[in-house]
C-alpha atoms as a PDB file:
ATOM      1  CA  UNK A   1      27.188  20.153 -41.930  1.00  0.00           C
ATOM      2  CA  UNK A   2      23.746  18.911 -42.239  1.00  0.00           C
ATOM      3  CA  UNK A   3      23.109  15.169 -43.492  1.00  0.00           C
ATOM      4  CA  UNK A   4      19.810  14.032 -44.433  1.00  0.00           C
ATOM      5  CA  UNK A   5      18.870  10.777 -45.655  1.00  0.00           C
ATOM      6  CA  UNK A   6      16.780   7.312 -45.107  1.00  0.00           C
ATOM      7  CA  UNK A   7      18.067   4.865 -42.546  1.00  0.00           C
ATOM      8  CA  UNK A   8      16.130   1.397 -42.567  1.00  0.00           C
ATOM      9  CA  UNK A   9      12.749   3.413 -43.678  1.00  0.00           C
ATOM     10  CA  UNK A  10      12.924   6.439 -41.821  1.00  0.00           C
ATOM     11  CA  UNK A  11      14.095   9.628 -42.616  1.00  0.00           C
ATOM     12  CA  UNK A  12      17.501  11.306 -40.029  1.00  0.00           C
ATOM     13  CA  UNK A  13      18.403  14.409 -40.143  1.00  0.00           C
ATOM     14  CA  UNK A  14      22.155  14.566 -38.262  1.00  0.00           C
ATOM     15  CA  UNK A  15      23.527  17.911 -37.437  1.00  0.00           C
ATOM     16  CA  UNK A  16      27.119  18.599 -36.919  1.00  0.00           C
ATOM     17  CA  UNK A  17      29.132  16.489 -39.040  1.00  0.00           C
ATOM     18  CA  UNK A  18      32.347  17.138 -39.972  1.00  0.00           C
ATOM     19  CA  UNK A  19      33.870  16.070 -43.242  1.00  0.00           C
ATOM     20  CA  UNK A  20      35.744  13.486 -42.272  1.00  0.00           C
ATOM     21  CA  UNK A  21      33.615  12.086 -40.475  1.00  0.00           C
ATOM     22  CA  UNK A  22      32.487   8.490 -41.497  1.00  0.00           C
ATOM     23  CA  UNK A  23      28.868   6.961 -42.235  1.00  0.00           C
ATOM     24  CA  UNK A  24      29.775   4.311 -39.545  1.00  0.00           C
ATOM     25  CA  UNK A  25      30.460   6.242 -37.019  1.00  0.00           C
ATOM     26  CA  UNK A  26      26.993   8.433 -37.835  1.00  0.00           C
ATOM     27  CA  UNK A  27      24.992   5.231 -37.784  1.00  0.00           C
ATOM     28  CA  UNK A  28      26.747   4.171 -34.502  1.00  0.00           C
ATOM     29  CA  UNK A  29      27.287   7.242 -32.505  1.00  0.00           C
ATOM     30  CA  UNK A  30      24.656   9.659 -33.730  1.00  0.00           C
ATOM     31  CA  UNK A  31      21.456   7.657 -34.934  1.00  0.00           C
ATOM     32  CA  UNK A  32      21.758   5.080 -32.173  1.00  0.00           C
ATOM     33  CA  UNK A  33      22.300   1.543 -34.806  1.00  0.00           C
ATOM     34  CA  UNK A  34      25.168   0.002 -33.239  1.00  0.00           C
ATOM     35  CA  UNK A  35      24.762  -3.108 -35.265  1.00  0.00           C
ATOM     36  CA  UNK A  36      27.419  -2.545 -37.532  1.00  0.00           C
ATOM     37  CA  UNK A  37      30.481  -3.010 -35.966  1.00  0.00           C
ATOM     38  CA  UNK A  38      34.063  -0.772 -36.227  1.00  0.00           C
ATOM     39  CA  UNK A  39      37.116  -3.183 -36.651  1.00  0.00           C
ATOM     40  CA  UNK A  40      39.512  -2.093 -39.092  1.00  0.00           C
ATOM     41  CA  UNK A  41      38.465   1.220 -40.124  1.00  0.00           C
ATOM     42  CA  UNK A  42      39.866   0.093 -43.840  1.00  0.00           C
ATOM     43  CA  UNK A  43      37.152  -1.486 -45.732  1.00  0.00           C
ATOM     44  CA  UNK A  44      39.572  -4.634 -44.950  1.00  0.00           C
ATOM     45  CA  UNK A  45      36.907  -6.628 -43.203  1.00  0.00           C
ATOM     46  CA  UNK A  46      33.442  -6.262 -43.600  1.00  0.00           C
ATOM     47  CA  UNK A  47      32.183  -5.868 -40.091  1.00  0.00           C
ATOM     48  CA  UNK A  48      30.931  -2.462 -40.983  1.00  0.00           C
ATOM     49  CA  UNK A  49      28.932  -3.531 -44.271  1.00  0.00           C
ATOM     50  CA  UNK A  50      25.347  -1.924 -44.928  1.00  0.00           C
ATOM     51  CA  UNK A  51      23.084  -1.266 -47.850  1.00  0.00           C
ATOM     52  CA  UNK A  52      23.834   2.384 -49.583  1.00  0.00           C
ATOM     53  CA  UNK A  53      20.870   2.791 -52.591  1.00  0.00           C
ATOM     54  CA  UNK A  54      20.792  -1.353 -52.385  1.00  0.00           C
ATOM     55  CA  UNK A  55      24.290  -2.134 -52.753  1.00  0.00           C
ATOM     56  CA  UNK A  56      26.539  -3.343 -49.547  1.00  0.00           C
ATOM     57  CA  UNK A  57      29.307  -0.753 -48.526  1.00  0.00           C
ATOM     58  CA  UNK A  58      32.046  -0.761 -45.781  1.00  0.00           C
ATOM     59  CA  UNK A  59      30.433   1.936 -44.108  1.00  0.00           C
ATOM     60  CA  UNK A  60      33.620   3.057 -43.067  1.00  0.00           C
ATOM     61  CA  UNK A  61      34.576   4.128 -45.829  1.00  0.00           C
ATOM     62  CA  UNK A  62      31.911   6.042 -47.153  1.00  0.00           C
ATOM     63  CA  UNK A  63      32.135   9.512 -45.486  1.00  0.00           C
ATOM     64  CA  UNK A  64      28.732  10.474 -43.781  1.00  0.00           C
ATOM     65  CA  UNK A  65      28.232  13.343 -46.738  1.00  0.00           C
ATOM     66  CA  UNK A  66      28.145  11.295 -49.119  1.00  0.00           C
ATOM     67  CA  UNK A  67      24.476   9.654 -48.090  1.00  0.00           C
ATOM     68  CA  UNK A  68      22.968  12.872 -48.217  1.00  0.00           C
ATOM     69  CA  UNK A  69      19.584  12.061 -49.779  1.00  0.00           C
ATOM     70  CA  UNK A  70      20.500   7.982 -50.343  1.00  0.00           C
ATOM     71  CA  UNK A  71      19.104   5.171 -48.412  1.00  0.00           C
ATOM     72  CA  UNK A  72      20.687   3.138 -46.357  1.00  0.00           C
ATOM     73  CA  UNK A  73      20.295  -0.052 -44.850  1.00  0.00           C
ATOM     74  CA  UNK A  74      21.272  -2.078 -41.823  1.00  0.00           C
ATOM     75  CA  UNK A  75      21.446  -5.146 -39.872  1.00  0.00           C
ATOM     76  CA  UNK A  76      18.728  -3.638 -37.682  1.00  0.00           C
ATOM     77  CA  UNK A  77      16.671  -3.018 -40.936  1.00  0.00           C
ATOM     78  CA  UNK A  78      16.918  -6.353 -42.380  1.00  0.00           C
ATOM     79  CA  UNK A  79      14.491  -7.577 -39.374  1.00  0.00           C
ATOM     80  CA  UNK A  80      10.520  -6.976 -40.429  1.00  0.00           C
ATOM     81  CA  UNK A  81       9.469  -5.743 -36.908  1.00  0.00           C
ATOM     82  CA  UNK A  82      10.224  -8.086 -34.578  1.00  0.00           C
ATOM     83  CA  UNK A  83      10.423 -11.451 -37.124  1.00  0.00           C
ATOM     84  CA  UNK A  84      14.042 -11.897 -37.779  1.00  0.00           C
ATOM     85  CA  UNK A  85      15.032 -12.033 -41.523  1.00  0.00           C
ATOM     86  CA  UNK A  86      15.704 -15.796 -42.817  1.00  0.00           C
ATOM     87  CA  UNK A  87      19.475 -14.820 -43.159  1.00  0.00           C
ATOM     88  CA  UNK A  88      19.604 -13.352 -39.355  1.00  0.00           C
ATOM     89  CA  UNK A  89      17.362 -16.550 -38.170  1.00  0.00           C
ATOM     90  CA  UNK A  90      19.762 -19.446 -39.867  1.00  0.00           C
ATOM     91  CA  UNK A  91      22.612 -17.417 -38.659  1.00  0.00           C
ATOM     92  CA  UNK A  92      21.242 -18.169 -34.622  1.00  0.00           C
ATOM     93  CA  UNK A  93      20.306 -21.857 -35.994  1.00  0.00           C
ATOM     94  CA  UNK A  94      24.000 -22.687 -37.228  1.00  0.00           C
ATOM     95  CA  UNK A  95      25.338 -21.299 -34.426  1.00  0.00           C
ATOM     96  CA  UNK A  96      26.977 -19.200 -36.899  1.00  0.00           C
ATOM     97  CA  UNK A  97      27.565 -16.395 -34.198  1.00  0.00           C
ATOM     98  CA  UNK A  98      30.120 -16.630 -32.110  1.00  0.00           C
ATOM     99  CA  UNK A  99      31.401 -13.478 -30.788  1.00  0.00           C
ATOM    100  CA  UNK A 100      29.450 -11.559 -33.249  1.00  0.00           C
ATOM    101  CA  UNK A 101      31.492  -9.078 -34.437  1.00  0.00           C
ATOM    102  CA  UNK A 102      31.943  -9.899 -37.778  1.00  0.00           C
ATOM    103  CA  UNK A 103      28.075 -11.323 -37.852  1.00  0.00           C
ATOM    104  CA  UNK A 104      26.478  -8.350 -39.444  1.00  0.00           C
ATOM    105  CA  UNK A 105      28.711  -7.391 -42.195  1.00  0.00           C
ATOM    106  CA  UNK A 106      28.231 -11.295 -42.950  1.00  0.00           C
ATOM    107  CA  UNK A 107      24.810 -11.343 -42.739  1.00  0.00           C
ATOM    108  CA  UNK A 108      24.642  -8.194 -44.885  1.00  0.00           C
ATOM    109  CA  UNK A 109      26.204  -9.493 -47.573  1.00  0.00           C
ATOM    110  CA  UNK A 110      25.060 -12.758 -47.354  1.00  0.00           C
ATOM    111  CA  UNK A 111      21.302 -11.421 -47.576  1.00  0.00           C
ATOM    112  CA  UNK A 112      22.267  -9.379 -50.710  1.00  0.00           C
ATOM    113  CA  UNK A 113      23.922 -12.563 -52.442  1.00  0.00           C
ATOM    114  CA  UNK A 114      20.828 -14.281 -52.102  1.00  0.00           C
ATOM    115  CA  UNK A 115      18.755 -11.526 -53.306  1.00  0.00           C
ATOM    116  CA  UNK A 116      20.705 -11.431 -56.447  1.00  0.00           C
ATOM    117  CA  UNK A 117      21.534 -15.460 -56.845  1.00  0.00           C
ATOM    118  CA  UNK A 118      18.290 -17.483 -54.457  1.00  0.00           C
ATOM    119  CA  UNK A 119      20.217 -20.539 -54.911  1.00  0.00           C
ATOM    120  CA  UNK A 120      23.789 -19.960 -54.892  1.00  0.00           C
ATOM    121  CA  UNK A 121      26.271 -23.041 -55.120  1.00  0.00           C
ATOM    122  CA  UNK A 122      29.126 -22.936 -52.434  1.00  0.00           C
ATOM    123  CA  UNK A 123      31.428 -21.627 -54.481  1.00  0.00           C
ATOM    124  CA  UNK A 124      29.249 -18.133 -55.165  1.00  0.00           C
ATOM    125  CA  UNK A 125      29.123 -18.354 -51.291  1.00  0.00           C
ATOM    126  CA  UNK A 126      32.351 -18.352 -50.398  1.00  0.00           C
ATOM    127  CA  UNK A 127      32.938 -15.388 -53.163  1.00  0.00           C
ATOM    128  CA  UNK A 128      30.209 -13.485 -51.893  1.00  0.00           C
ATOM    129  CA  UNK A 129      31.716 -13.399 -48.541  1.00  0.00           C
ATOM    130  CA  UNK A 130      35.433 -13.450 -49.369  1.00  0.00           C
ATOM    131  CA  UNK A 131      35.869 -10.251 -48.254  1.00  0.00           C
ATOM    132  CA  UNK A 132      34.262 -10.639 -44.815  1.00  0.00           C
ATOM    133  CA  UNK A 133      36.767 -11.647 -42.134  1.00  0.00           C
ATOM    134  CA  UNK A 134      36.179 -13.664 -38.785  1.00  0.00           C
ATOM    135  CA  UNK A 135      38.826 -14.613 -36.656  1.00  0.00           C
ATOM    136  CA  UNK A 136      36.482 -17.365 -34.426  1.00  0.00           C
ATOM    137  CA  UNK A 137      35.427 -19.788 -36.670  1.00  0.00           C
ATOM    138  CA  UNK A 138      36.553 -21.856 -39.284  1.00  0.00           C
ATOM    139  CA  UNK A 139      33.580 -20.648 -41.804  1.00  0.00           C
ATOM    140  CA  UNK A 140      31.606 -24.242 -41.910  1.00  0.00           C
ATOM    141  CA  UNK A 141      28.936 -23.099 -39.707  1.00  0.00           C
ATOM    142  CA  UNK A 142      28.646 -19.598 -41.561  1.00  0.00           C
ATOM    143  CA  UNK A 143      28.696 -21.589 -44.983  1.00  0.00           C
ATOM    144  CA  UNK A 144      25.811 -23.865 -43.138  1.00  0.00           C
ATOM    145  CA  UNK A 145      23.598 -20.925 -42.311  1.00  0.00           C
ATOM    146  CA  UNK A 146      23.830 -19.282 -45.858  1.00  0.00           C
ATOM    147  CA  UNK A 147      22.782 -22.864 -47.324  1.00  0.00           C
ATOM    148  CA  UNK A 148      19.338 -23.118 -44.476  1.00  0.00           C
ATOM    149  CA  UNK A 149      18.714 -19.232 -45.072  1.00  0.00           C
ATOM    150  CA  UNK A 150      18.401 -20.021 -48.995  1.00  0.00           C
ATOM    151  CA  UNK A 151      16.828 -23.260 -48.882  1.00  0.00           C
ATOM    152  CA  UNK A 152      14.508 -20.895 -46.348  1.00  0.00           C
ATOM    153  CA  UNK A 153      13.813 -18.568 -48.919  1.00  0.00           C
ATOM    154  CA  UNK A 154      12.722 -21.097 -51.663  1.00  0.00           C
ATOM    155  CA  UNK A 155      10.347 -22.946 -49.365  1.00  0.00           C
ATOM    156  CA  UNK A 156       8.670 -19.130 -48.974  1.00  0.00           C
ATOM    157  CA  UNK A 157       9.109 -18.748 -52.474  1.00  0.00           C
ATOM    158  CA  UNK A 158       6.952 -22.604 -53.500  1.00  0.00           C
ATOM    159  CA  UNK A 159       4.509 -21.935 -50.584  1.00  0.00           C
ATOM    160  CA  UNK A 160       4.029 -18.105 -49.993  1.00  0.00           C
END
């Protein structure tokens, strides 16, 4: 089967794609964005999250048919050329990143919490990424970058 739709702004047109096969593994194997990353393969941990029509997804389990036509998203598209996204920048500041697997389903859906709430109190933090798993750290620093990413994004907001 054919699949056409809009990856991070630009359309791809993927030939060859079997039914079940999933939007991860398109993004990953076929258009060339590793960034999301394949861990459970159950929508258990977040590593694979991306924006489908503006709302995160565990791109694992959304089969690759089923963005014919939508937009998607990625870590890779979250970047404005080469000026890292506040969210990806306070993530490198906190040291947030440790082995980085989990790092862009987190920053994902860490980006779309503070699109929705700009200044979110640690409790809709920790909600927001509840269902992100990482196994290195204890969550402090990844709690510290959300905080400098969103105080980031209001000083844009007062001066920009």
């Amino acid at each position: 089967m054919r699949v056409t739709f809009t990856v991070n702004g630009r359309e791809e047109v993927v030939d060859g794609v079997w039914e079940g096969e999933s939007l991860l593994y398109v993004l990953r194997e076929r258009v060339g964005l590793p960034g999301s990353k394949n861990a459970c393969e159950q929508g258990e941990c977040g590593s694979c999250t991306v924006y489908l029509d503006g709302r995160p997804v565990c791109a694992c389990l959304v089969a690759a048919g089923q963005a014919e036509g939508r937009r998607v998203r990625t870590i890779e598209g979250l970047a404005a050329g080469d000026r890292l996204d506040p969210v990806q920048e306070a993530f490198a500041a906190c040291g947030a990143v440790q082995c980085g697997f989990c790092t862009p389903g987190l920053i994902v859906q860490a980006h779309d919490l503070l699109e929705r709430v700009p200044e979110p109190s640690d409790a809709e933090i920790r909600e927001a990424l509840a269902g992100n798993l990482c196994r290195c750290t204890g969550y402090e620093k990844i709690l510290d970058a959300v905080r400098l990413a969103a105080a980031r994004k209001a000083e844009e907001r007062t001066s920009g």
